[in-house]
C-alpha atoms as a PDB file:
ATOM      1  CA  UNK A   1       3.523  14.790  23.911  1.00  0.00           C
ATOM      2  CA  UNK A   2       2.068  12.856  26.992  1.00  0.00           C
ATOM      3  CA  UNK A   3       3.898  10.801  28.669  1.00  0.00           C
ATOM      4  CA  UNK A   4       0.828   7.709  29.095  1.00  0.00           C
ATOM      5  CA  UNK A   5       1.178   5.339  25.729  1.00  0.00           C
ATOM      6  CA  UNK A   6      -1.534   3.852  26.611  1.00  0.00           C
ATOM      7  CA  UNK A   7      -3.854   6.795  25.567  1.00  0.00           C
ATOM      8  CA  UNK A   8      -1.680   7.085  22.029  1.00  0.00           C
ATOM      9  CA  UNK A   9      -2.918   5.662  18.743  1.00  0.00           C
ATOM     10  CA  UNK A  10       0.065   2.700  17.941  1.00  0.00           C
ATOM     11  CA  UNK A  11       0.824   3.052  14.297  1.00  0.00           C
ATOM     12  CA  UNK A  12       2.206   1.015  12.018  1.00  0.00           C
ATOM     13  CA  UNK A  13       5.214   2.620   9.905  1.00  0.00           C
ATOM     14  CA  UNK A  14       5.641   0.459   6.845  1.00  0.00           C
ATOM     15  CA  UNK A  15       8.296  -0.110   3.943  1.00  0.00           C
ATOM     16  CA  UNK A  16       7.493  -1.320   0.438  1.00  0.00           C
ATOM     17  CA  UNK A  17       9.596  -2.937  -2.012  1.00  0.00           C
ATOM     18  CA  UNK A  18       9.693  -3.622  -6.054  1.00  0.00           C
ATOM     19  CA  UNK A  19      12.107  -4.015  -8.595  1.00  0.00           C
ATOM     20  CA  UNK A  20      11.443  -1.036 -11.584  1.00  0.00           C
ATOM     21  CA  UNK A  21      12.468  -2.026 -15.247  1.00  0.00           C
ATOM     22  CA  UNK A  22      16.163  -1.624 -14.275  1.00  0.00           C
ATOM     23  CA  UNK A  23      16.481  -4.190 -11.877  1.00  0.00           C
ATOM     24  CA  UNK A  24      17.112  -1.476  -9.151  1.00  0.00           C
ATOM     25  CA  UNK A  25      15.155  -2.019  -6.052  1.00  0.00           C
ATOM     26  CA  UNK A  26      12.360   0.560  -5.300  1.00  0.00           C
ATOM     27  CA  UNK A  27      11.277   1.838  -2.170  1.00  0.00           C
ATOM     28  CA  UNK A  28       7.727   3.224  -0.464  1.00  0.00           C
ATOM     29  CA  UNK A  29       7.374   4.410   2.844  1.00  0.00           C
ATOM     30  CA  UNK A  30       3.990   5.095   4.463  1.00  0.00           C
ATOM     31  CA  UNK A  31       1.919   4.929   7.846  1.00  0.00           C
ATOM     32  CA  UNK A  32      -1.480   4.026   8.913  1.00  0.00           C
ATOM     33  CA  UNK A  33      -2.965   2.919  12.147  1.00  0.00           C
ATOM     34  CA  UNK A  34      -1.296  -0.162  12.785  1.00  0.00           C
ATOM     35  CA  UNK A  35      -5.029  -2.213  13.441  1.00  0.00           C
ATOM     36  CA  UNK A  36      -5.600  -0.810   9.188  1.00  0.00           C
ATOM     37  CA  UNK A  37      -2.296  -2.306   8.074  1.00  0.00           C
ATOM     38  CA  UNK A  38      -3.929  -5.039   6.031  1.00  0.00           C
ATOM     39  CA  UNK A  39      -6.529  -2.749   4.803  1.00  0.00           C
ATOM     40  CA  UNK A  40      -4.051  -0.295   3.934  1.00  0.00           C
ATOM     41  CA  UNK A  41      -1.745  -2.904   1.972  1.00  0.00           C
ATOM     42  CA  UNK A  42      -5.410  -3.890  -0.227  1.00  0.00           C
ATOM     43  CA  UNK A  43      -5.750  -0.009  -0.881  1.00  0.00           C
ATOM     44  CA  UNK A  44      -2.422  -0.080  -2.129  1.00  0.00           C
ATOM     45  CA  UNK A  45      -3.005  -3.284  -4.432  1.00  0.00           C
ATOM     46  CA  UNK A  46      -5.873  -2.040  -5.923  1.00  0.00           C
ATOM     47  CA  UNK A  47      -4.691   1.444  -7.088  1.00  0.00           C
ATOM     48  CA  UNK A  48      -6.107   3.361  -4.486  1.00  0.00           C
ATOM     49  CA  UNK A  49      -2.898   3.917  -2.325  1.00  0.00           C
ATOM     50  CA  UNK A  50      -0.251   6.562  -2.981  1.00  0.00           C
ATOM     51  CA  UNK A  51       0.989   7.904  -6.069  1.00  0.00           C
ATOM     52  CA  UNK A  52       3.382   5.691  -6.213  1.00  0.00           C
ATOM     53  CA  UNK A  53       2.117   2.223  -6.058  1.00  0.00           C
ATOM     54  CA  UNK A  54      -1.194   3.523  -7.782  1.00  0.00           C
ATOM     55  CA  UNK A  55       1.064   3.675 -11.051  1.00  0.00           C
ATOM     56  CA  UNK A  56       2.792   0.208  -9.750  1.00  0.00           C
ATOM     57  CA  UNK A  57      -1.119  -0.965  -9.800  1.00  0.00           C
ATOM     58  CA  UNK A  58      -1.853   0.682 -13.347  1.00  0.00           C
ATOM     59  CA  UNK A  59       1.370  -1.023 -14.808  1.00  0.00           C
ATOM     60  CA  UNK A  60       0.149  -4.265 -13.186  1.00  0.00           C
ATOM     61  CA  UNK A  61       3.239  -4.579 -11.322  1.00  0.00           C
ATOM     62  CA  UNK A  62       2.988  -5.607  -7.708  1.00  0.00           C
ATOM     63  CA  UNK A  63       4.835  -4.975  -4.743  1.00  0.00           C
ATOM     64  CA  UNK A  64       6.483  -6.567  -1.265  1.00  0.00           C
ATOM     65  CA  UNK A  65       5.559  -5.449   2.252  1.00  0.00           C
ATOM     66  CA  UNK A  66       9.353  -5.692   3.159  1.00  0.00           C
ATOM     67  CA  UNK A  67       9.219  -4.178   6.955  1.00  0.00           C
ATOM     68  CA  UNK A  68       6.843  -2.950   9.615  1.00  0.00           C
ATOM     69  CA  UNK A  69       7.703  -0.922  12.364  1.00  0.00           C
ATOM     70  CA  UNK A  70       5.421   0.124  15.026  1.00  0.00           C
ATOM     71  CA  UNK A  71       5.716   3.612  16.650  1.00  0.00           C
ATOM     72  CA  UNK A  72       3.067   6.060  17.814  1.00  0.00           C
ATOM     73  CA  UNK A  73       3.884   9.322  16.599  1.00  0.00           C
ATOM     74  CA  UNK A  74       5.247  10.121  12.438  1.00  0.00           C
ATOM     75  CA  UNK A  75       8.560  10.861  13.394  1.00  0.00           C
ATOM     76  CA  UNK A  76       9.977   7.548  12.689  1.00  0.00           C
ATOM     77  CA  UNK A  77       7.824   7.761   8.949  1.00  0.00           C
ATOM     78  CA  UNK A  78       9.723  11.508   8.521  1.00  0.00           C
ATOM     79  CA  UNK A  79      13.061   9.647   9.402  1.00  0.00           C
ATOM     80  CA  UNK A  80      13.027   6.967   7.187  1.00  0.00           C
ATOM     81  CA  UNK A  81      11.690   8.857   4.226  1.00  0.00           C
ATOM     82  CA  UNK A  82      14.668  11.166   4.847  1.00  0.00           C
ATOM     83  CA  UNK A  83      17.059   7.859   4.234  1.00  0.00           C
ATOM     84  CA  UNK A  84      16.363   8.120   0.622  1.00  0.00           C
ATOM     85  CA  UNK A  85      18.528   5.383  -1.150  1.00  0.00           C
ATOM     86  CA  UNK A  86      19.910   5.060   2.162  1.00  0.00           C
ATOM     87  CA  UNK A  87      16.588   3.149   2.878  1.00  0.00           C
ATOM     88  CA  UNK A  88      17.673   0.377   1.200  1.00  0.00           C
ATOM     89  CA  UNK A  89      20.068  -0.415   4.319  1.00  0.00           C
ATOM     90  CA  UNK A  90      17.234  -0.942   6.088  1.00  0.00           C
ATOM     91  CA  UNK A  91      15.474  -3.370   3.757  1.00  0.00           C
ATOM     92  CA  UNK A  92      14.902  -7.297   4.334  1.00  0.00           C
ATOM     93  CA  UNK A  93      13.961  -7.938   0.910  1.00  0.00           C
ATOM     94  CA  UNK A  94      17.460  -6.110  -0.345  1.00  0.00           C
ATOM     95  CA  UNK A  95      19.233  -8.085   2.066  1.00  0.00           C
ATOM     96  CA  UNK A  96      17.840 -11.443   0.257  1.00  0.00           C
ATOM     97  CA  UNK A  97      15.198 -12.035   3.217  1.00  0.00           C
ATOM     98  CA  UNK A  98      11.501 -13.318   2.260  1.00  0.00           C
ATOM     99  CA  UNK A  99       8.870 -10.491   2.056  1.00  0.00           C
ATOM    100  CA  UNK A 100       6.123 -10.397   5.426  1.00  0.00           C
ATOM    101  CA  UNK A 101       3.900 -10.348   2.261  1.00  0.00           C
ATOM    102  CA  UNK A 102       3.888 -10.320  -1.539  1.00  0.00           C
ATOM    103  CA  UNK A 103       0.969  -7.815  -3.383  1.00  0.00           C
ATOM    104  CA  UNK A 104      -0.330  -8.144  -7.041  1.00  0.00           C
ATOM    105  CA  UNK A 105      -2.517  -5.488  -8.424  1.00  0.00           C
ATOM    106  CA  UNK A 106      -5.761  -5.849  -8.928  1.00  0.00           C
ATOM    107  CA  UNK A 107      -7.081  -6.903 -12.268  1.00  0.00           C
ATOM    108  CA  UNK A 108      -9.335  -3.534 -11.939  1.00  0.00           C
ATOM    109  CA  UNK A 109      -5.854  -2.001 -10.798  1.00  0.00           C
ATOM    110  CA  UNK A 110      -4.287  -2.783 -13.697  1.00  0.00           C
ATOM    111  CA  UNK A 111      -6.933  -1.875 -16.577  1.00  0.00           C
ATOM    112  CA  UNK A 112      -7.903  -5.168 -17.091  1.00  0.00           C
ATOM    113  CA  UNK A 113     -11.318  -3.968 -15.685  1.00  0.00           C
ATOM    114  CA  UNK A 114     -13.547  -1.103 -16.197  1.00  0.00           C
ATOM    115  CA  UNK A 115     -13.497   1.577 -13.417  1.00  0.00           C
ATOM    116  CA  UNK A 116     -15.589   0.967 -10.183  1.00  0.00           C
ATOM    117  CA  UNK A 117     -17.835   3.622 -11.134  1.00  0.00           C
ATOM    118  CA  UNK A 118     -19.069   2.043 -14.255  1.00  0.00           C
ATOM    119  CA  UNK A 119     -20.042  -0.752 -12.109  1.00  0.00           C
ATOM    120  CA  UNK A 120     -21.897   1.281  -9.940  1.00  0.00           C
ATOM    121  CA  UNK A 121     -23.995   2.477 -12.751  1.00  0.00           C
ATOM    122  CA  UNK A 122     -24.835  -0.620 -14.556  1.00  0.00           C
ATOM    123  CA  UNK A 123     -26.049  -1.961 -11.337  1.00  0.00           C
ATOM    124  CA  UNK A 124     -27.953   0.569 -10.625  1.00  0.00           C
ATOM    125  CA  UNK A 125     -30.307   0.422 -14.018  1.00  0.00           C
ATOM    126  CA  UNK A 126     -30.583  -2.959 -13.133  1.00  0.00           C
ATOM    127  CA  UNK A 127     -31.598  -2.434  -9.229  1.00  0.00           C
ATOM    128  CA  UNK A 128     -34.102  -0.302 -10.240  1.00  0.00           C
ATOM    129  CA  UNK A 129     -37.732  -1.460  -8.469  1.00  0.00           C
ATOM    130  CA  UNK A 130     -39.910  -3.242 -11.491  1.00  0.00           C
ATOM    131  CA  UNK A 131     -36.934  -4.186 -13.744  1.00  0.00           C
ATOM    132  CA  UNK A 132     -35.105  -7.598 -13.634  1.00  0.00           C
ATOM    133  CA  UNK A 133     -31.407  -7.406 -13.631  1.00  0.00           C
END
């Protein structure tokens, strides 16, 4: 790894927080380029994130943006993932601190929509040149 920072891509290492059925906190750990963070968190919301909050999404359960760190390599992502429960320790919103930010699915997230793609198609036997929507 270089030495210069200035030629490195800053990321932004983030932790996520919700509360499953049991009242036990929840945690997600995940990294993007730290200028995407607020895109990232909106992928997230609407179901198109990781695994994890995708099924959050479906369940129309929502999550907290607890923590973000900023590094520029994924060691510090590799780290805290390795916490496990341990993460927890490191946790505002476990520690009774107010979230940076508070995420509810989307209603398309959470079923209460049909699927993008459906959309798509509708409007596209509408667009179609000689035919008013």
């Amino acid at each position: 790894m270089s030495g210069d920072l200035t030629s490195q891509r800053l990321l932004a290492v983030y932790l996520l927080h919700w509360q499953d059925g049991t009242r036990q906190a929840q945690h997600y750990v995940g990294i993007t380029d730290h200028s995407r963070i607020d895109a990232r968190m909106r992928e997230h919301q609407a179901g198109r994130g990781a695994l994890r909050t995708a099924a959050l999404a479906s369940n129309g359960r929502g999550f907290a943006l607890a923590r973000i760190f900023t590094t520029y390599n994924r060691e510090l992502e590799t780290t805290l993932i390795d916490q496990g429960d341990a993460i927890s320790k490191l946790c505002p919103v476990c520690r009774g601190a107010t979230p940076l930010e508070n995420y509810r699915p989307t209603k398309r997230a959470a079923g209460l929509l049909p699927p993008l793609e459906v959309e798509r198609t509708v409007y596209a036997i509408h667009a179609r040149p000689g035919r008013q929507p």
